[in-house]
PDB file of N, CA and C in Angstrom:
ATOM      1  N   UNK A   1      91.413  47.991 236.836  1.00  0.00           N
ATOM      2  CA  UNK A   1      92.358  46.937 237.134  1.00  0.00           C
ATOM      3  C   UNK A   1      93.451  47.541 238.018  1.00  0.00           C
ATOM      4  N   UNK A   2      93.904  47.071 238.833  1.00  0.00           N
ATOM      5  CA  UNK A   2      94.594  47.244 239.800  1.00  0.00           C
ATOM      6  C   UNK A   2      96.055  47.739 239.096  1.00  0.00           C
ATOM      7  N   UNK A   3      96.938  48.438 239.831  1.00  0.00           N
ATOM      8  CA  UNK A   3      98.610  48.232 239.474  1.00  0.00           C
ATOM      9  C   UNK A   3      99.050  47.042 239.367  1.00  0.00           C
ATOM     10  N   UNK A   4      98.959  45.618 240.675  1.00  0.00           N
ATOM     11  CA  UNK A   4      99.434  45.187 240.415  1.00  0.00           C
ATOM     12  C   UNK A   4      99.133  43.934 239.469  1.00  0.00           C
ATOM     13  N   UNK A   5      97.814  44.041 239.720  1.00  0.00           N
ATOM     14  CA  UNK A   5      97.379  42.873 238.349  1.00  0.00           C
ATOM     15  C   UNK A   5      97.705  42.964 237.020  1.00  0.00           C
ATOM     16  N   UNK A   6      97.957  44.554 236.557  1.00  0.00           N
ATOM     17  CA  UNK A   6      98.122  44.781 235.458  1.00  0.00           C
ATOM     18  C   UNK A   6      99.625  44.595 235.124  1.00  0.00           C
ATOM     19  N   UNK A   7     100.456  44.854 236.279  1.00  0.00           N
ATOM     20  CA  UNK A   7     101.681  44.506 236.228  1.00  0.00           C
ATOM     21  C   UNK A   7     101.885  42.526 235.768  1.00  0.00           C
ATOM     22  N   UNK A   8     100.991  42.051 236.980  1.00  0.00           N
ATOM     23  CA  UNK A   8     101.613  40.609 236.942  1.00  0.00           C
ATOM     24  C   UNK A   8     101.099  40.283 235.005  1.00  0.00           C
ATOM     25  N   UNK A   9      99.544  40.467 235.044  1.00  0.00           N
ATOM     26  CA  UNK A   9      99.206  40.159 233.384  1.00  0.00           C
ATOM     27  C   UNK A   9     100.648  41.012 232.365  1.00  0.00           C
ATOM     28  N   UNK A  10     101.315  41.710 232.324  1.00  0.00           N
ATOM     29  CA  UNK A  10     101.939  41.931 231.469  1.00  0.00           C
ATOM     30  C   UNK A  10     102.996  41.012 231.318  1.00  0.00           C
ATOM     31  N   UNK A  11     103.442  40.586 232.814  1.00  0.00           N
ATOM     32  CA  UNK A  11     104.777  39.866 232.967  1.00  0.00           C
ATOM     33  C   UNK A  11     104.295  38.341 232.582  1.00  0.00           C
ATOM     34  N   UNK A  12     103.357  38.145 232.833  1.00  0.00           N
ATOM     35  CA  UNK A  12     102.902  36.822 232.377  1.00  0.00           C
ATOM     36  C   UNK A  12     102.746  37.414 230.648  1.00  0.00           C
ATOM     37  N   UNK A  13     102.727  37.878 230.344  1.00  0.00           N
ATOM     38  CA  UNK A  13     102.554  37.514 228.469  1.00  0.00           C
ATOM     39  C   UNK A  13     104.107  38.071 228.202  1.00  0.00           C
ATOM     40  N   UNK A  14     104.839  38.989 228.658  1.00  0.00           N
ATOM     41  CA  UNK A  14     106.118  39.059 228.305  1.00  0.00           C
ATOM     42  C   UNK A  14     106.994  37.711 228.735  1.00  0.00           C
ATOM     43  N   UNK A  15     106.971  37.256 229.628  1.00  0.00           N
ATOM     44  CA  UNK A  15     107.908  36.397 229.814  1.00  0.00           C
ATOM     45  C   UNK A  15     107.207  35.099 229.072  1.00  0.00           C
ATOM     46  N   UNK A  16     106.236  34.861 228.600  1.00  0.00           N
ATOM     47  CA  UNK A  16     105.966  33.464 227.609  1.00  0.00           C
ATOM     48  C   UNK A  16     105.201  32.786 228.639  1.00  0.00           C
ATOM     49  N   UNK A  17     104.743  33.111 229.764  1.00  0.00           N
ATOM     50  CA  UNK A  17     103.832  32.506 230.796  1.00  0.00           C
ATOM     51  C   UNK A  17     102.607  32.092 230.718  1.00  0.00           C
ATOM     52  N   UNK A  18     101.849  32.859 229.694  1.00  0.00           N
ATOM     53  CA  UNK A  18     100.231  32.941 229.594  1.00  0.00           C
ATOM     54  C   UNK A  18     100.345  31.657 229.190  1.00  0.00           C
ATOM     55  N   UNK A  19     100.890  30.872 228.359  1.00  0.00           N
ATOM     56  CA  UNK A  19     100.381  29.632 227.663  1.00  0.00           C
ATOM     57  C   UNK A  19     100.662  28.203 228.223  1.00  0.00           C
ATOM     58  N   UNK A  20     101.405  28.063 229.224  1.00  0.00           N
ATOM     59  CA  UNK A  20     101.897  27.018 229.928  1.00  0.00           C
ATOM     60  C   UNK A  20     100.970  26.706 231.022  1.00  0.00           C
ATOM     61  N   UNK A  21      99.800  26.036 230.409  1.00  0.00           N
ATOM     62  CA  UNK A  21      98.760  25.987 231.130  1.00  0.00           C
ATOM     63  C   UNK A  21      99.371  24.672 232.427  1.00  0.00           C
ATOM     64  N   UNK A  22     100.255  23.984 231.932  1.00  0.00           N
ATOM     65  CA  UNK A  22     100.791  22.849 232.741  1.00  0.00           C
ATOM     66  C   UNK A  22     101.263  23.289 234.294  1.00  0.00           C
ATOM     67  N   UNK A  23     102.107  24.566 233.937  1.00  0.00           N
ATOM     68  CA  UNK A  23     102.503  24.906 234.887  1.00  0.00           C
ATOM     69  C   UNK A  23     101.544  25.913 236.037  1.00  0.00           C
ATOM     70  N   UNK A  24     100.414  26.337 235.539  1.00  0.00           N
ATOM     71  CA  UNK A  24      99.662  26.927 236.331  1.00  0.00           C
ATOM     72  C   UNK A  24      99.414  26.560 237.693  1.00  0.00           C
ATOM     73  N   UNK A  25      98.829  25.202 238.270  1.00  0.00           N
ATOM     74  CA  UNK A  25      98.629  24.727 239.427  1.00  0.00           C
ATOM     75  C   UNK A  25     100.173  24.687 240.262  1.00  0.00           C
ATOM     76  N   UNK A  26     101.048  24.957 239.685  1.00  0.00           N
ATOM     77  CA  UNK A  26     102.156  24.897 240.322  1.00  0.00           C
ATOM     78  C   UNK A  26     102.359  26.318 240.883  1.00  0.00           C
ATOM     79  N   UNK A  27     102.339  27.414 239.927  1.00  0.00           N
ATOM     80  CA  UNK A  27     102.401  28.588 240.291  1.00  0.00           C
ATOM     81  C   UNK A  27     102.090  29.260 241.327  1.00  0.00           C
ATOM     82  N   UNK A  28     100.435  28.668 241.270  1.00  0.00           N
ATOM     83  CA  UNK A  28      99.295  29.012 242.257  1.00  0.00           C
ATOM     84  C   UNK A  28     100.072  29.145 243.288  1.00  0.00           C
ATOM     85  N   UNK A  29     100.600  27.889 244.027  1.00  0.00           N
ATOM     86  CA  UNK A  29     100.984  27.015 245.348  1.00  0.00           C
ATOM     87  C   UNK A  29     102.146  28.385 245.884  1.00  0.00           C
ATOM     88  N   UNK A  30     103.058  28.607 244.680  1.00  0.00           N
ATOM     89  CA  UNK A  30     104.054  29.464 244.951  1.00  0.00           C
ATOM     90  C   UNK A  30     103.987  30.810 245.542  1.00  0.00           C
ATOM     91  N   UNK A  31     104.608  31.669 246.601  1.00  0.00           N
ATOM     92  CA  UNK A  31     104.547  32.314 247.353  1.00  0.00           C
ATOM     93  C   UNK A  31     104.454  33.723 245.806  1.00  0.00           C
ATOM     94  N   UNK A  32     103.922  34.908 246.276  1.00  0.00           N
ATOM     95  CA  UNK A  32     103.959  36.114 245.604  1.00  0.00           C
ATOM     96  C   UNK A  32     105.123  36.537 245.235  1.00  0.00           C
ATOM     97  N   UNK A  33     106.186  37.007 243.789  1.00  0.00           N
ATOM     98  CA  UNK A  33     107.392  37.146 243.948  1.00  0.00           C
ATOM     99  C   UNK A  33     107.436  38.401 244.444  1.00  0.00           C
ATOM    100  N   UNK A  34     108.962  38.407 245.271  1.00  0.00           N
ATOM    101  CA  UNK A  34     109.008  39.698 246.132  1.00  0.00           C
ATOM    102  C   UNK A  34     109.657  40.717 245.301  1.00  0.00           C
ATOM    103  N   UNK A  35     110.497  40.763 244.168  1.00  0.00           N
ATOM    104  CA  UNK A  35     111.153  41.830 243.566  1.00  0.00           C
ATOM    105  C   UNK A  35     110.039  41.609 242.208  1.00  0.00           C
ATOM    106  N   UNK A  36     110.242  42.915 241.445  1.00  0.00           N
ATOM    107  CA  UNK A  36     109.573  43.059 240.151  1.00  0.00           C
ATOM    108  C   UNK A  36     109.962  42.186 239.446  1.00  0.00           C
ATOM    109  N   UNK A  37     109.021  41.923 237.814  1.00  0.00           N
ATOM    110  CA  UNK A  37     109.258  41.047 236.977  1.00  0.00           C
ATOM    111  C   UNK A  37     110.712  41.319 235.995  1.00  0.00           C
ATOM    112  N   UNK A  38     111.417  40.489 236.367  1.00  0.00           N
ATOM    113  CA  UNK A  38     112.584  40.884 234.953  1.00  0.00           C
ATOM    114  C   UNK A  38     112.773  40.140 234.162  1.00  0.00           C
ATOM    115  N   UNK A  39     113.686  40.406 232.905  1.00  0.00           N
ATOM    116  CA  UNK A  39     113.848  39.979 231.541  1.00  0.00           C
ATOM    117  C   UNK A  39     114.649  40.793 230.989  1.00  0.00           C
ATOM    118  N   UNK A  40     115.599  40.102 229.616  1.00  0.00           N
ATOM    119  CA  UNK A  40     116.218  40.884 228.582  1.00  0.00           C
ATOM    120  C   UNK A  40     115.352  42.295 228.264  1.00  0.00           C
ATOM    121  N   UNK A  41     116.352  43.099 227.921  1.00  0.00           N
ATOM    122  CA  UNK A  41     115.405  44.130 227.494  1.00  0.00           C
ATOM    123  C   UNK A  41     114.486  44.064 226.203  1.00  0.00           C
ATOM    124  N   UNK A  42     115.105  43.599 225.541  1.00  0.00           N
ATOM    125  CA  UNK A  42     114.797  43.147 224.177  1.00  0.00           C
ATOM    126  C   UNK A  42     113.890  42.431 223.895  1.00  0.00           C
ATOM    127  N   UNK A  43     113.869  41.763 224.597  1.00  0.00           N
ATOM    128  CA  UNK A  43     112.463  40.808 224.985  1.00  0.00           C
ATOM    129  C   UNK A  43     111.536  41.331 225.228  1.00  0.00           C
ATOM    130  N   UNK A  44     111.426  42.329 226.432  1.00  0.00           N
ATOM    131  CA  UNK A  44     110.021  42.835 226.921  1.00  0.00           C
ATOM    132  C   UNK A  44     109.756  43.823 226.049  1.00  0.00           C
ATOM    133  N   UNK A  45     110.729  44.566 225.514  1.00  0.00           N
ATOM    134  CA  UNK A  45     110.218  45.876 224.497  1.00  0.00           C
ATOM    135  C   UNK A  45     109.349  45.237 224.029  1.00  0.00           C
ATOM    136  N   UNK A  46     109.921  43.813 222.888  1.00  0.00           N
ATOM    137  CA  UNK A  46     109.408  43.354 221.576  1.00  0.00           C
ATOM    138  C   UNK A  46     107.717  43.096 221.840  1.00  0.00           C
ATOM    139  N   UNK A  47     107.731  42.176 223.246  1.00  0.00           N
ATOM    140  CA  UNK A  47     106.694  41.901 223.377  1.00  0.00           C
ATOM    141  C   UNK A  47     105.589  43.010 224.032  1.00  0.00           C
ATOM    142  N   UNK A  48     105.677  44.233 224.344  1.00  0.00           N
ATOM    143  CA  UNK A  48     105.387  44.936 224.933  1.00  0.00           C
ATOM    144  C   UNK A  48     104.563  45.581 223.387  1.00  0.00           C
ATOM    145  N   UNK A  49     105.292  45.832 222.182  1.00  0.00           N
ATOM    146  CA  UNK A  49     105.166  45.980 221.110  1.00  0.00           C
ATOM    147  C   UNK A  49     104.004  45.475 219.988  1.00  0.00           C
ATOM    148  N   UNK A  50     104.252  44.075 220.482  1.00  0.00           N
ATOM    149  CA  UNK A  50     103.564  42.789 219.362  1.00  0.00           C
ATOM    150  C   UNK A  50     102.066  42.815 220.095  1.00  0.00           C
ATOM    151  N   UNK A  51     102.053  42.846 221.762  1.00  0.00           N
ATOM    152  CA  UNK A  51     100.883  42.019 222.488  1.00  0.00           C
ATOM    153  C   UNK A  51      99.966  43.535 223.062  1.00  0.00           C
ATOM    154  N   UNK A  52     100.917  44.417 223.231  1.00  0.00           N
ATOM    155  CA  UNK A  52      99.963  45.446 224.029  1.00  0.00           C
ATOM    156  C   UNK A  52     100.256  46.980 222.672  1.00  0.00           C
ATOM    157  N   UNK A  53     100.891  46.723 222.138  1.00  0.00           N
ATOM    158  CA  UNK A  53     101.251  47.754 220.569  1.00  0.00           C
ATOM    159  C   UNK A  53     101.677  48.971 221.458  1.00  0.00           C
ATOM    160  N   UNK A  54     102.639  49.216 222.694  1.00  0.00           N
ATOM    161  CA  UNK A  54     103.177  50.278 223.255  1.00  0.00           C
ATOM    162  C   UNK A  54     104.553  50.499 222.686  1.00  0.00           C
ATOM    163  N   UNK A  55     104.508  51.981 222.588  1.00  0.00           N
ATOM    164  CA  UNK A  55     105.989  52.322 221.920  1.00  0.00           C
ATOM    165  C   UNK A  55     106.134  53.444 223.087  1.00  0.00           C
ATOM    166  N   UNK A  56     107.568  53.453 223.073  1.00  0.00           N
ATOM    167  CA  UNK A  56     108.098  54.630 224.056  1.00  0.00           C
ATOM    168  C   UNK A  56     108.040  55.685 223.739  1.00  0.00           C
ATOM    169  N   UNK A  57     107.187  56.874 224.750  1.00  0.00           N
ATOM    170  CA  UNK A  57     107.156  57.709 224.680  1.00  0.00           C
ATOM    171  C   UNK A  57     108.005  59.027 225.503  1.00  0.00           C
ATOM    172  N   UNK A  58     109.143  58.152 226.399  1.00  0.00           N
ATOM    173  CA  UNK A  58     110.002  59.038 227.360  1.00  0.00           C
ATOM    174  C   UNK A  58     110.582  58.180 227.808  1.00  0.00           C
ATOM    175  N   UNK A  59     111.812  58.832 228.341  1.00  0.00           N
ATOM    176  CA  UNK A  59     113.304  57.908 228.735  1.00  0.00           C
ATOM    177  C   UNK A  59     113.888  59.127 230.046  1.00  0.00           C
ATOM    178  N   UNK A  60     114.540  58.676 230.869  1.00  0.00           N
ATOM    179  CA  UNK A  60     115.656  59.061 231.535  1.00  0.00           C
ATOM    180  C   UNK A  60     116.421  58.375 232.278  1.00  0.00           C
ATOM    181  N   UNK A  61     117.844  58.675 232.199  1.00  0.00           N
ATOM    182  CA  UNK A  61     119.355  58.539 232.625  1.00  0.00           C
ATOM    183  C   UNK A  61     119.278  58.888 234.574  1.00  0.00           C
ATOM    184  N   UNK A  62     119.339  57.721 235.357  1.00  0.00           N
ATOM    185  CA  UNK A  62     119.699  58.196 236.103  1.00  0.00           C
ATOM    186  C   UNK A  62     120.995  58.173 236.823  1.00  0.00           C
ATOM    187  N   UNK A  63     121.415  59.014 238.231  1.00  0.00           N
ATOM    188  CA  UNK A  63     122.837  58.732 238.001  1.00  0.00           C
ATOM    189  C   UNK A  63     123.531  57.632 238.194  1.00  0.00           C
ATOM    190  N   UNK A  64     122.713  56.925 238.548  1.00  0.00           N
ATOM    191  CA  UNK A  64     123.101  55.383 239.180  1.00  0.00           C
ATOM    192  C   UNK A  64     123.222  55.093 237.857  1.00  0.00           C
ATOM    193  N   UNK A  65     122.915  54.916 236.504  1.00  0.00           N
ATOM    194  CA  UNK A  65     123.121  54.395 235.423  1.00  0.00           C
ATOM    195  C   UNK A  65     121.988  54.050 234.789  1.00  0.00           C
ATOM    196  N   UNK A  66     120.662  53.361 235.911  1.00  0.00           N
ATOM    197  CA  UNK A  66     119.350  52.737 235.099  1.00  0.00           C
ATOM    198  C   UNK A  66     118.961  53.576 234.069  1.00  0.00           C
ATOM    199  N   UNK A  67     118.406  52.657 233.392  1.00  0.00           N
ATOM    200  CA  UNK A  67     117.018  53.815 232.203  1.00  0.00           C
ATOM    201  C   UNK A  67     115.895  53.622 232.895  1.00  0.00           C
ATOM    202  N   UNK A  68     115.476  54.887 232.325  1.00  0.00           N
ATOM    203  CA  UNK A  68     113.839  54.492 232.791  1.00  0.00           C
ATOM    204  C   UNK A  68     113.129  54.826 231.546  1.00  0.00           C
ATOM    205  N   UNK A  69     111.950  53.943 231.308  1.00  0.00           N
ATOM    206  CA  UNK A  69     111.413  54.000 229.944  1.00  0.00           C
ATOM    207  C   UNK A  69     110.220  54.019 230.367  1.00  0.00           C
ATOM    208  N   UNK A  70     109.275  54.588 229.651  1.00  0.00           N
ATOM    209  CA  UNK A  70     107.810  55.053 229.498  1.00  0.00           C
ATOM    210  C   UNK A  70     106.997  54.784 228.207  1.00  0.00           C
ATOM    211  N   UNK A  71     106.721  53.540 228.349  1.00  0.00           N
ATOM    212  CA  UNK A  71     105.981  52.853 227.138  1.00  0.00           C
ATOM    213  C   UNK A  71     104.243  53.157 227.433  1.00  0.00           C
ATOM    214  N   UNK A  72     103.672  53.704 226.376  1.00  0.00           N
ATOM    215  CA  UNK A  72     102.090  53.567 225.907  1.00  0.00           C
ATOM    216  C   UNK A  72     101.708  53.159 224.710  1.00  0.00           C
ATOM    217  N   UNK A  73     100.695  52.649 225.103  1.00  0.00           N
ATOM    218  CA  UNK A  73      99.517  52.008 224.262  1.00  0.00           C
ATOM    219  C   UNK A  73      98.720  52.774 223.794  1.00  0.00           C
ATOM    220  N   UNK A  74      98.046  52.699 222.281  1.00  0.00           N
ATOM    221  CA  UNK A  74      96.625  53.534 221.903  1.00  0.00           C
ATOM    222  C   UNK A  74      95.443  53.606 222.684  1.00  0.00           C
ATOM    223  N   UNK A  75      95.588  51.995 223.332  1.00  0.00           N
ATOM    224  CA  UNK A  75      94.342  51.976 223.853  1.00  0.00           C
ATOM    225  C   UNK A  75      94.133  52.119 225.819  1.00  0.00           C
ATOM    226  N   UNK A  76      95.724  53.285 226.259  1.00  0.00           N
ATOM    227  CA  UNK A  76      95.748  53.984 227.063  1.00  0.00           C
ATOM    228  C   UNK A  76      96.520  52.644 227.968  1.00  0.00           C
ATOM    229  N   UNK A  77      96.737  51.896 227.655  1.00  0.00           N
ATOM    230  CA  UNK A  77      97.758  50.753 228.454  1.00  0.00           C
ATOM    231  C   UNK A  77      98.988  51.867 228.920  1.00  0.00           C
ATOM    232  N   UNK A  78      99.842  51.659 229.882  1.00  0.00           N
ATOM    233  CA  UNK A  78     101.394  52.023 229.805  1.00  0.00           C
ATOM    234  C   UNK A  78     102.330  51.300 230.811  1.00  0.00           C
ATOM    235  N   UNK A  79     103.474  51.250 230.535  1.00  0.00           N
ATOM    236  CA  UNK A  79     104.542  50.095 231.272  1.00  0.00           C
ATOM    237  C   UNK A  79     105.830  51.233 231.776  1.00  0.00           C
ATOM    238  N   UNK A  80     105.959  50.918 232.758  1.00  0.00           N
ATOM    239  CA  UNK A  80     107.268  51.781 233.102  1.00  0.00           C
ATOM    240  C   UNK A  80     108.589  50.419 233.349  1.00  0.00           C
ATOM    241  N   UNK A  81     109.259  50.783 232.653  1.00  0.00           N
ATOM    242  CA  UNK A  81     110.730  49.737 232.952  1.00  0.00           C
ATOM    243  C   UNK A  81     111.921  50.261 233.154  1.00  0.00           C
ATOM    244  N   UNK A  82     112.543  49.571 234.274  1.00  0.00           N
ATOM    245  CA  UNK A  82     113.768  50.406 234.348  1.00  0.00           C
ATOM    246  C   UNK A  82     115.062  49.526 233.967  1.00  0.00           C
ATOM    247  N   UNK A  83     115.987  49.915 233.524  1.00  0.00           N
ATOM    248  CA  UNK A  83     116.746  48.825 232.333  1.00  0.00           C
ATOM    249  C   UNK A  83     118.396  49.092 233.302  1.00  0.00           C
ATOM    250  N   UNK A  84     118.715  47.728 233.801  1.00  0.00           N
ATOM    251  CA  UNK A  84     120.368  48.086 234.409  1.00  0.00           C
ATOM    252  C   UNK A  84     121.577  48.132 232.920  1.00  0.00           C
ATOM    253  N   UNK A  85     122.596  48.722 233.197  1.00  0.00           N
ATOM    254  CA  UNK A  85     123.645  48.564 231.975  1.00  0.00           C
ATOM    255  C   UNK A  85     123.626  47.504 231.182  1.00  0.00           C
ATOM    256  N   UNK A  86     123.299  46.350 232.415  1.00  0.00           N
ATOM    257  CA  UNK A  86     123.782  45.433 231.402  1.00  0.00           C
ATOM    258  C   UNK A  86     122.684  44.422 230.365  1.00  0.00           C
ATOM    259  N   UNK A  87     121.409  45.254 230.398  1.00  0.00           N
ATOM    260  CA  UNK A  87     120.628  44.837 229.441  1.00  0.00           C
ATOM    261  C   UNK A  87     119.063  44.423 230.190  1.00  0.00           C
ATOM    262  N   UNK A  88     119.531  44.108 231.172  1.00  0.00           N
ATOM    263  CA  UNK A  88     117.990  43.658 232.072  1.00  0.00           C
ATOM    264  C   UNK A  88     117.260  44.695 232.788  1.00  0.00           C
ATOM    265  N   UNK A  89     116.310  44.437 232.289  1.00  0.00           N
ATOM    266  CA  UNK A  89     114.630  45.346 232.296  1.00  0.00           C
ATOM    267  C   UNK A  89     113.747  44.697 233.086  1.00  0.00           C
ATOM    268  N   UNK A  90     113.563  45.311 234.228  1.00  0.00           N
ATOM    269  CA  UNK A  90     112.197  44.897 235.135  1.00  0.00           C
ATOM    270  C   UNK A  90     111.085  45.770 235.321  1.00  0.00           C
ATOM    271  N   UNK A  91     110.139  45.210 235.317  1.00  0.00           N
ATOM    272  CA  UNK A  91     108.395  45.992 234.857  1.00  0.00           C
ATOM    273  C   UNK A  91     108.436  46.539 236.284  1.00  0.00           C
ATOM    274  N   UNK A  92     108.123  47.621 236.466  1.00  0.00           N
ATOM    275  CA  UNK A  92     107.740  48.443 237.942  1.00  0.00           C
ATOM    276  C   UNK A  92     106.718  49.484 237.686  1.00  0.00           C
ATOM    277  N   UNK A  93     105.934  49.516 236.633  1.00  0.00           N
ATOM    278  CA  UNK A  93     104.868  49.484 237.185  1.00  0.00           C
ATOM    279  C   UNK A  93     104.118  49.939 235.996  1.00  0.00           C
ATOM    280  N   UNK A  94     102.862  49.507 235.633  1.00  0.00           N
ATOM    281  CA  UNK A  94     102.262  49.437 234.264  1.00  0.00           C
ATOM    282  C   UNK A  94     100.473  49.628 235.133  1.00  0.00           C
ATOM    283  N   UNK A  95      99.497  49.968 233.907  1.00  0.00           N
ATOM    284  CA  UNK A  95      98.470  50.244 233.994  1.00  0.00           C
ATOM    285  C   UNK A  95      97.479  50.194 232.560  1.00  0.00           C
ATOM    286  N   UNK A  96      96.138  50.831 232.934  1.00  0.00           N
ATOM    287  CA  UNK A  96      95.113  51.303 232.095  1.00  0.00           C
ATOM    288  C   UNK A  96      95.115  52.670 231.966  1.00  0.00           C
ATOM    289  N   UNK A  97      94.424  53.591 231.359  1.00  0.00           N
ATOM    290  CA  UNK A  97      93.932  54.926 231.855  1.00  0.00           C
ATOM    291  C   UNK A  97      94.872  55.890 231.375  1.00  0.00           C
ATOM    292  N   UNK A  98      95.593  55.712 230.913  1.00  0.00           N
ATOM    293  CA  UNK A  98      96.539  57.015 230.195  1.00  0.00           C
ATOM    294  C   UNK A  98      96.544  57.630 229.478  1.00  0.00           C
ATOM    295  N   UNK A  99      96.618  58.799 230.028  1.00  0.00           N
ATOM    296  CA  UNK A  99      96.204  60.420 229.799  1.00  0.00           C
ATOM    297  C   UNK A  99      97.716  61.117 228.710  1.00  0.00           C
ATOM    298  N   UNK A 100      97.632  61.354 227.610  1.00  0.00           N
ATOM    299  CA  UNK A 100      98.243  62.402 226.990  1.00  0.00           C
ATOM    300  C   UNK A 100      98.678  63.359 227.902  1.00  0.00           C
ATOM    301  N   UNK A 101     100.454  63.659 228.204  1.00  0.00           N
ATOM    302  CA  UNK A 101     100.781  65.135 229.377  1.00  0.00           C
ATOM    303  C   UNK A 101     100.455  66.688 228.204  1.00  0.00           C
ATOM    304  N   UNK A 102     100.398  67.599 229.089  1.00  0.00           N
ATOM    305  CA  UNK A 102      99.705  68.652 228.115  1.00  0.00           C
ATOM    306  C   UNK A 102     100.992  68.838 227.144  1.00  0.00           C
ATOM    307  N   UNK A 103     100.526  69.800 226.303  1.00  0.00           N
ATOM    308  CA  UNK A 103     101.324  70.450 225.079  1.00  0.00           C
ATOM    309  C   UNK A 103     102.353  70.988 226.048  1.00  0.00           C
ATOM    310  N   UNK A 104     103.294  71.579 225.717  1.00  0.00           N
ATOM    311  CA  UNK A 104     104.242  72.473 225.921  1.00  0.00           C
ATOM    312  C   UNK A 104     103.630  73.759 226.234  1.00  0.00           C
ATOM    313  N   UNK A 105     102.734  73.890 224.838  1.00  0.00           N
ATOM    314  CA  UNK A 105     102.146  75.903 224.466  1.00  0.00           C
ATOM    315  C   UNK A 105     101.209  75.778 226.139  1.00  0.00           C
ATOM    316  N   UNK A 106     100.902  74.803 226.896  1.00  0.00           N
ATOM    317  CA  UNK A 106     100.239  74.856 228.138  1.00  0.00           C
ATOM    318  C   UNK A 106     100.660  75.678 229.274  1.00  0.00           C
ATOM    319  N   UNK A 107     102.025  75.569 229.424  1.00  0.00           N
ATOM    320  CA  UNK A 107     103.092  76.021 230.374  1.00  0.00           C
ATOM    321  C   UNK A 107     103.232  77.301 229.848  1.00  0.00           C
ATOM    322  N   UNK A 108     102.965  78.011 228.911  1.00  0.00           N
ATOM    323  CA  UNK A 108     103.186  79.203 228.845  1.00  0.00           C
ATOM    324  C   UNK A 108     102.787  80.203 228.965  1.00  0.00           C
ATOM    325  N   UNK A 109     103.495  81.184 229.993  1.00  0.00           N
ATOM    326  CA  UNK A 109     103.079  82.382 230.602  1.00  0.00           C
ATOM    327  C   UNK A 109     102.126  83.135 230.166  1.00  0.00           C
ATOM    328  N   UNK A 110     100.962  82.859 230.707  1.00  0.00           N
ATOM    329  CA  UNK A 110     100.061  84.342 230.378  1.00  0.00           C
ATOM    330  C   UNK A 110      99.587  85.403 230.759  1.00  0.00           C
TER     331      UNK A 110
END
């Protein structure tokens, strides 16, 4: 599955999209959105949680202020979100295929 399909399918079940079958033919018509998907943070964690069972496995501070979060799945899913101060989280970029990074004892000199 592609980056970005896997991106749009997440944002469609985080934001409450998958089920509004009404609104589908409307969607269609609508141009590709040009910035990433956003939402409360709280929101996408939860659902990120409930629908794909990813918990964070890494964070960083950058100096601009964003977070950046690194959510995986058991079943090798993962979501990268980057979160502004004031609570809003947009998906930039999620997948299949994820690989465990090595141990630590890997890096060490032999």
């Amino acid at each position: 599955m592609t980056l970005i399909k896997s991106t749009l399918r997440k944002f469609l079940v985080v934001a409450g999209l998958a089920g509004t079958l009404q609104a589908l033919p409307a969607l269609a018509q609508q141009p590709a959105p040009r910035g990433p998907p956003c939402a409360e943070r709280t929101h996408i964690v939860e659902k990120l949680q409930e629908t794909f069972r990813e918990r964070i496995v890494g964070s960083g501070l950058a100096d601009s202020g964003l977070l950046f979060e690194l959510y995986v799945g058991p079943a090798g899913t993962w979501t990268l979100l980057v979160t502004t101060p004031g609570g809003v989280s947009c998906l930039i970029g999620g997948g299949d295929s994820w690989e465990p990074l090595p141990t630590p004892e890997s890096f060490a000199a032999q």
